[in-house]
C-alpha atoms as a PDB file:
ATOM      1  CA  UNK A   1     -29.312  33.656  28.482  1.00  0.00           C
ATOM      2  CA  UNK A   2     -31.007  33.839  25.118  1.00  0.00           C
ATOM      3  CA  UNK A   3     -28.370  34.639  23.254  1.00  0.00           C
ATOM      4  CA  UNK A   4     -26.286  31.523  24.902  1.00  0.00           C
ATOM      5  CA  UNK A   5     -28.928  29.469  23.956  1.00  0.00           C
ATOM      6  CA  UNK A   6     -29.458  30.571  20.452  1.00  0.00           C
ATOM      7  CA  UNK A   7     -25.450  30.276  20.513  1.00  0.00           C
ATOM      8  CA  UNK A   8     -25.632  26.544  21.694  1.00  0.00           C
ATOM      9  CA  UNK A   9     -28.623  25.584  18.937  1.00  0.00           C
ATOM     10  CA  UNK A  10     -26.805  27.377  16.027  1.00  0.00           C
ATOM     11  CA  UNK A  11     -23.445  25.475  17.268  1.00  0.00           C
ATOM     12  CA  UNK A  12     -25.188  21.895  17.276  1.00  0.00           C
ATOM     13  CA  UNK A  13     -26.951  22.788  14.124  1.00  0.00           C
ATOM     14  CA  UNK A  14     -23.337  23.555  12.199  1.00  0.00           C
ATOM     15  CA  UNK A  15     -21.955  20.191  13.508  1.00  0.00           C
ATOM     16  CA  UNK A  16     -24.691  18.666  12.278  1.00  0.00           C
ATOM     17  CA  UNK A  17     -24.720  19.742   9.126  1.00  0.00           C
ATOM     18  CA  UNK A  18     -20.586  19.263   9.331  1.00  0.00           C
ATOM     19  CA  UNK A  19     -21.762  15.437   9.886  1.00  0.00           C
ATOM     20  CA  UNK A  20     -24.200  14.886   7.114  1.00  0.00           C
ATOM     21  CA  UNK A  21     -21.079  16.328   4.754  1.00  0.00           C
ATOM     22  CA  UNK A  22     -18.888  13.411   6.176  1.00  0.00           C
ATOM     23  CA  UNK A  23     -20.604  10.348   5.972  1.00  0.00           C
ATOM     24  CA  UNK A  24     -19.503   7.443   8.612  1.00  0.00           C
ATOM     25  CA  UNK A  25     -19.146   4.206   8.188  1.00  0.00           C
ATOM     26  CA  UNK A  26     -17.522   1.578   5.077  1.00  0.00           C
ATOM     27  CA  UNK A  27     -21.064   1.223   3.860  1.00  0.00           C
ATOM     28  CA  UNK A  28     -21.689   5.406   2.884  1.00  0.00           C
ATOM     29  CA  UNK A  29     -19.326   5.265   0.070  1.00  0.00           C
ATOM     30  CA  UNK A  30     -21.276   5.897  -3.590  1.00  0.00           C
ATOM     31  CA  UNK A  31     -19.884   3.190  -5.403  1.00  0.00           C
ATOM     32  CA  UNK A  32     -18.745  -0.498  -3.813  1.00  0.00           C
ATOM     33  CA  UNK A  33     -14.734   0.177  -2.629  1.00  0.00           C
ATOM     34  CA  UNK A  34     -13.923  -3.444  -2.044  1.00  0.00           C
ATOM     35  CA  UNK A  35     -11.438  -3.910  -4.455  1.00  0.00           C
ATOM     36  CA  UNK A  36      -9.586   0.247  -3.402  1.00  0.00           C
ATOM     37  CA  UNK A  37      -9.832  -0.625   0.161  1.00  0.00           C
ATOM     38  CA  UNK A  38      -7.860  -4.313  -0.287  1.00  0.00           C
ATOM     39  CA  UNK A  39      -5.246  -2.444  -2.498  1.00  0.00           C
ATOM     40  CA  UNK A  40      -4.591   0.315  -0.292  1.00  0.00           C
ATOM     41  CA  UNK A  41      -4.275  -2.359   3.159  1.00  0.00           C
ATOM     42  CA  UNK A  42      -2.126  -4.816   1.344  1.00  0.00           C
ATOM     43  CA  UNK A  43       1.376  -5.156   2.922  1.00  0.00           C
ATOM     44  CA  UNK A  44       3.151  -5.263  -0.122  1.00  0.00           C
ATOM     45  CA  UNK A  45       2.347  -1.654  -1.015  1.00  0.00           C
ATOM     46  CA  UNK A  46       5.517  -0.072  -3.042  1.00  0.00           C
ATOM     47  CA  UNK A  47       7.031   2.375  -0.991  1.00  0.00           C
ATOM     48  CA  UNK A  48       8.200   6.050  -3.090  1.00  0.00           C
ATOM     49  CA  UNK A  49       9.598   9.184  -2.532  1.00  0.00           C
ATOM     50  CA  UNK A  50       7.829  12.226  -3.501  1.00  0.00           C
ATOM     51  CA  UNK A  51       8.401  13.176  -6.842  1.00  0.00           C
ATOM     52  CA  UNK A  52       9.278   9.617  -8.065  1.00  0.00           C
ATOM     53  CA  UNK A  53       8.293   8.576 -11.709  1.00  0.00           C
ATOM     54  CA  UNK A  54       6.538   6.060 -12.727  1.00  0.00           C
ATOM     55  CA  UNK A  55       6.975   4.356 -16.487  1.00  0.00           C
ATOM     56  CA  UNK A  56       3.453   2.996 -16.155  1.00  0.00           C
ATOM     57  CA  UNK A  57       0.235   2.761 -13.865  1.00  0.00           C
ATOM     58  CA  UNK A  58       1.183   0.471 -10.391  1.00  0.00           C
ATOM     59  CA  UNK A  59      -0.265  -2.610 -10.173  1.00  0.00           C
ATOM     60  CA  UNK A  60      -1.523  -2.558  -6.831  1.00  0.00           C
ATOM     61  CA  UNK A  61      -1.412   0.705  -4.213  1.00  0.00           C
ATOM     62  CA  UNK A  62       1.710   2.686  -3.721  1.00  0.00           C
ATOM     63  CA  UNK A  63       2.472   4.246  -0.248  1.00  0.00           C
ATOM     64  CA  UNK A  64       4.410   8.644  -1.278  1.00  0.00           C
ATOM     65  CA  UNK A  65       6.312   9.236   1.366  1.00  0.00           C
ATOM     66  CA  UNK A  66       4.947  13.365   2.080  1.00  0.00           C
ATOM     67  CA  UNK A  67       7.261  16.331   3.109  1.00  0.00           C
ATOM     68  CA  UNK A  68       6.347  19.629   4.172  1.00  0.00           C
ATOM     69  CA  UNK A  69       4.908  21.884   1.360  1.00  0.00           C
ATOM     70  CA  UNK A  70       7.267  24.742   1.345  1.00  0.00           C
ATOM     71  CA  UNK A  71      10.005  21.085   0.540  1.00  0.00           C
ATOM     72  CA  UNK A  72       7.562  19.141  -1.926  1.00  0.00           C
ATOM     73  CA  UNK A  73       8.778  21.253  -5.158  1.00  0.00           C
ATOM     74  CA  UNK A  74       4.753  20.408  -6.545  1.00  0.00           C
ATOM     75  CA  UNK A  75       5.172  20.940  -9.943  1.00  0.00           C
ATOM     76  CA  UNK A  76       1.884  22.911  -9.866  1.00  0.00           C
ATOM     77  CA  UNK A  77       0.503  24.815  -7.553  1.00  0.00           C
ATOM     78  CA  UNK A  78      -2.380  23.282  -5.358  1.00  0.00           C
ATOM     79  CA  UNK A  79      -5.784  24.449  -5.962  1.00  0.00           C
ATOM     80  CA  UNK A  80      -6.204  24.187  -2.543  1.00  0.00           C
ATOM     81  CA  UNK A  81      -4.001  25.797  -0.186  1.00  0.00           C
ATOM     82  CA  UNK A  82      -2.026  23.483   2.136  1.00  0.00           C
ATOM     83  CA  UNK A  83      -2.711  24.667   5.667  1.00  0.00           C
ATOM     84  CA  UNK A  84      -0.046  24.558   8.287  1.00  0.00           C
ATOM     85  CA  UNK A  85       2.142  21.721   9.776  1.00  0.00           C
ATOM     86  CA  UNK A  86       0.804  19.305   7.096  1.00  0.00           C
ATOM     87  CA  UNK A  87       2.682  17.394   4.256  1.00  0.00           C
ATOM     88  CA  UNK A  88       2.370  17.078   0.234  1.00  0.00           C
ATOM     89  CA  UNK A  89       4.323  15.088  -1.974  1.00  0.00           C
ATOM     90  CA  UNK A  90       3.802  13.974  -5.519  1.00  0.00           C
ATOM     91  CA  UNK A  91       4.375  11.167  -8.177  1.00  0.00           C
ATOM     92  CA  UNK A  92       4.888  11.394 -11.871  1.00  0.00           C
ATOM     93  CA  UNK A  93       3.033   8.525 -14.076  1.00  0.00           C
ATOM     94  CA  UNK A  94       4.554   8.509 -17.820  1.00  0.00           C
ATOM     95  CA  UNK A  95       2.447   6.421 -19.799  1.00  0.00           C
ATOM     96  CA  UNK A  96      -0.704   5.645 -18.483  1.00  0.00           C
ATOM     97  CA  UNK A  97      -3.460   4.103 -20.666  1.00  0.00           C
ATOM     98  CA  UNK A  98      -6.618   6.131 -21.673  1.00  0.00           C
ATOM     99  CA  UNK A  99      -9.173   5.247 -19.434  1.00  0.00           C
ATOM    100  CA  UNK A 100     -11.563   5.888 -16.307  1.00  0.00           C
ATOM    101  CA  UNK A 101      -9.821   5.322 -13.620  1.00  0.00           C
ATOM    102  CA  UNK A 102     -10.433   5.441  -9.546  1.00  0.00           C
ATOM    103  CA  UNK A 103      -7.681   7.328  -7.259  1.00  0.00           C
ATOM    104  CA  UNK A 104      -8.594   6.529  -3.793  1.00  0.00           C
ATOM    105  CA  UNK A 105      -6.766   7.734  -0.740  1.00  0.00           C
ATOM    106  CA  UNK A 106      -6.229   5.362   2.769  1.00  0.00           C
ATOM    107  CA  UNK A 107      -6.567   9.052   4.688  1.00  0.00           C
ATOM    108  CA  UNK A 108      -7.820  12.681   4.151  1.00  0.00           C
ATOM    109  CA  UNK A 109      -5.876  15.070   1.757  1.00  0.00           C
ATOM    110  CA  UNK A 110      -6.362  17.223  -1.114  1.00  0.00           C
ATOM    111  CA  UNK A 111      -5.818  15.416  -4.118  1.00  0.00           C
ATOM    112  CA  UNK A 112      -4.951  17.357  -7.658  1.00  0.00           C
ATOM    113  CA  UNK A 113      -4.040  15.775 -10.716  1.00  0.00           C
ATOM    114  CA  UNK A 114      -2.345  17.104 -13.587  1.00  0.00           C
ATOM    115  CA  UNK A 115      -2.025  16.280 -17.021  1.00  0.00           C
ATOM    116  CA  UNK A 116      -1.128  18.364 -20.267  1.00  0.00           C
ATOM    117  CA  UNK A 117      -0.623  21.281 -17.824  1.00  0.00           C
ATOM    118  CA  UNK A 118      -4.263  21.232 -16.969  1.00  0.00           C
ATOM    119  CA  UNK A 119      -6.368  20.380 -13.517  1.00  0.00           C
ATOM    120  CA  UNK A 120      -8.302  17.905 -14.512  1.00  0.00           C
ATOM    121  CA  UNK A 121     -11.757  17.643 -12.095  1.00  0.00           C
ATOM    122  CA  UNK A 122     -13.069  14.258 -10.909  1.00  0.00           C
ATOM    123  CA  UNK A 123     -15.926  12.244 -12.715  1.00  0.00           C
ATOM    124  CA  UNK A 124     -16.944  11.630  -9.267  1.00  0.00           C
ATOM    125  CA  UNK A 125     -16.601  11.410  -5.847  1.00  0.00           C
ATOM    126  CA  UNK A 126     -17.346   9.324  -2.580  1.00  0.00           C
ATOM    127  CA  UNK A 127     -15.448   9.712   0.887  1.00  0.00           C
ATOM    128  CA  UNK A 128     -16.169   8.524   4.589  1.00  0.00           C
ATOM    129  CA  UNK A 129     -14.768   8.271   8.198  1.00  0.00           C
ATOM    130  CA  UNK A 130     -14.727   5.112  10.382  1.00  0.00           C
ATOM    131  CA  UNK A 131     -13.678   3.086   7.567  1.00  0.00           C
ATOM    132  CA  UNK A 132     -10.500   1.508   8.076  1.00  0.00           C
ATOM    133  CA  UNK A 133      -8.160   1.811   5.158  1.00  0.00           C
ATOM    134  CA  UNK A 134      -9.981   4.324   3.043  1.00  0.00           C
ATOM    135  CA  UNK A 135     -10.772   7.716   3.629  1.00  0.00           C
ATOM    136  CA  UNK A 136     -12.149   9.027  -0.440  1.00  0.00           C
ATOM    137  CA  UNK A 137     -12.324   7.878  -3.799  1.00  0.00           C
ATOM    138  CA  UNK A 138     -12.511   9.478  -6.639  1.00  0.00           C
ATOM    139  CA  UNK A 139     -13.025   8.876 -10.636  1.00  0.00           C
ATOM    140  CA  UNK A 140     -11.048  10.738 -13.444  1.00  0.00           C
ATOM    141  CA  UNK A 141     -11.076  10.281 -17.234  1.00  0.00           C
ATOM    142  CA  UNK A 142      -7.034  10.060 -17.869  1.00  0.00           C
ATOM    143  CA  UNK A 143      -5.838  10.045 -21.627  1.00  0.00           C
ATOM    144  CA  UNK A 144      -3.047   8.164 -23.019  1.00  0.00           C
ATOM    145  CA  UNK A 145      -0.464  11.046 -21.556  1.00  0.00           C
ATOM    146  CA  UNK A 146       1.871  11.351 -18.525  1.00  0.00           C
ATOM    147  CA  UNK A 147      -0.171  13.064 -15.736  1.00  0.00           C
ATOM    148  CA  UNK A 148       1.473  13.999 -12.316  1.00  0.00           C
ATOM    149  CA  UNK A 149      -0.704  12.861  -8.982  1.00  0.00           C
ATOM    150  CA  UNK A 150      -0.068  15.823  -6.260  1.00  0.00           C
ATOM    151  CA  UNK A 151      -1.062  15.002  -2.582  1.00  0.00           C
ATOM    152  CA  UNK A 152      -1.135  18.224  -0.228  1.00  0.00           C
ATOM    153  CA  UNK A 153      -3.085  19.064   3.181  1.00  0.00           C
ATOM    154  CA  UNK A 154      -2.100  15.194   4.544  1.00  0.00           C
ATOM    155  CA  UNK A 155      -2.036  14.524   8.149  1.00  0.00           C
ATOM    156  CA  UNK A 156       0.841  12.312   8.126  1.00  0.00           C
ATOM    157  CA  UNK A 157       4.118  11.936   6.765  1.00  0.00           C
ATOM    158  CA  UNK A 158       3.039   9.067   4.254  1.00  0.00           C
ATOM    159  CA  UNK A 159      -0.307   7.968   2.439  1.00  0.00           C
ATOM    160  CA  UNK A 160      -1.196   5.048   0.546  1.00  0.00           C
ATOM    161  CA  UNK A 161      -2.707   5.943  -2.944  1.00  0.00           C
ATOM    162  CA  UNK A 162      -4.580   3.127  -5.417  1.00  0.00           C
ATOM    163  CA  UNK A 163      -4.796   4.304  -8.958  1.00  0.00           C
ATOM    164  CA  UNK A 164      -6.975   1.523 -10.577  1.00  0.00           C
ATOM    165  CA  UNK A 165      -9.231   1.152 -13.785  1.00  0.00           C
ATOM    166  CA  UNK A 166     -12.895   2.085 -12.914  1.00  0.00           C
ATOM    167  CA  UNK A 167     -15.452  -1.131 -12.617  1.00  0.00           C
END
């Protein structure tokens, strides 16, 4: 009986901990996502395939259509392993201005982005649940050179993606 109950304790004390990771709610993100959460709702959203190219930065939010990972021919592999019966997809951006930029995502995937044949690790980063429209955000410093966006881990078979200059 002990054991089941120091079982039970540890268990609720891991999902815990599992919630305080994933904040809830529009109002946990870091920075204000007004502006992300608009572009990525809006019904005039571009629709691409994976492994479309861009000549410049989108104006608003684009929705990648995602395929399986053993079909999305990433041009590098993840950093993070896709698991199982999930999709990736990616989208090539050829002349992007230098700047800080925000890449947020309307649901949960891994998110790498490459440029000069490097990973290049986000300024910073804000996600939460419950908030329709937005699932994470996150900030890179892009240069002046083509970069490739790779989506794996999704869900679903399509995501909406906003790549906007930082505020």
């Amino acid at each position: 009986m002990r054991v089941l109950s120091f079982l039970a304790a540890l268990l609720l004390g891991a999902t815990s901990a599992f919630a305080a990771d994933e904040p809830s709610g529009c109002d946990k993100f870091k920075w204000p996502i007004e502006r992300e959460r608009a572009a990525l709702t809006a019904p005039d959203r571009a629709k691409l395939a994976s492994g479309s190219e861009q000549a410049a930065l989108p104006a608003s939010a684009i929705t990648l259509g995602l395929v399986a990972p053993s079909e999305a021919k990433l041009p590098s592999p993840p950093e993070r392993a896709p698991k199982d019966g999930t999709f990736a997809g990616f989208t090539s951006i050829t002349a992007p201005k230098a700047g800080l930029y925000t890449i947020s995502l309307s649901s949960g995937a891994w998110v790498d982005v490459v440029q000069d044949g490097h990973f290049l690790k986000p300024v910073a980063f804000s996600g939460a649940t419950d908030c329709d429209g937005i699932r994470k955000t996150m900030k890179y410093e892009l240069s002046a050179q083509p970069f490739v966006l790779q989506v794996s881990g999704a869900r679903d078979s399509s995501l909406s993606i906003a790549i906007l200059p930082a505020q």
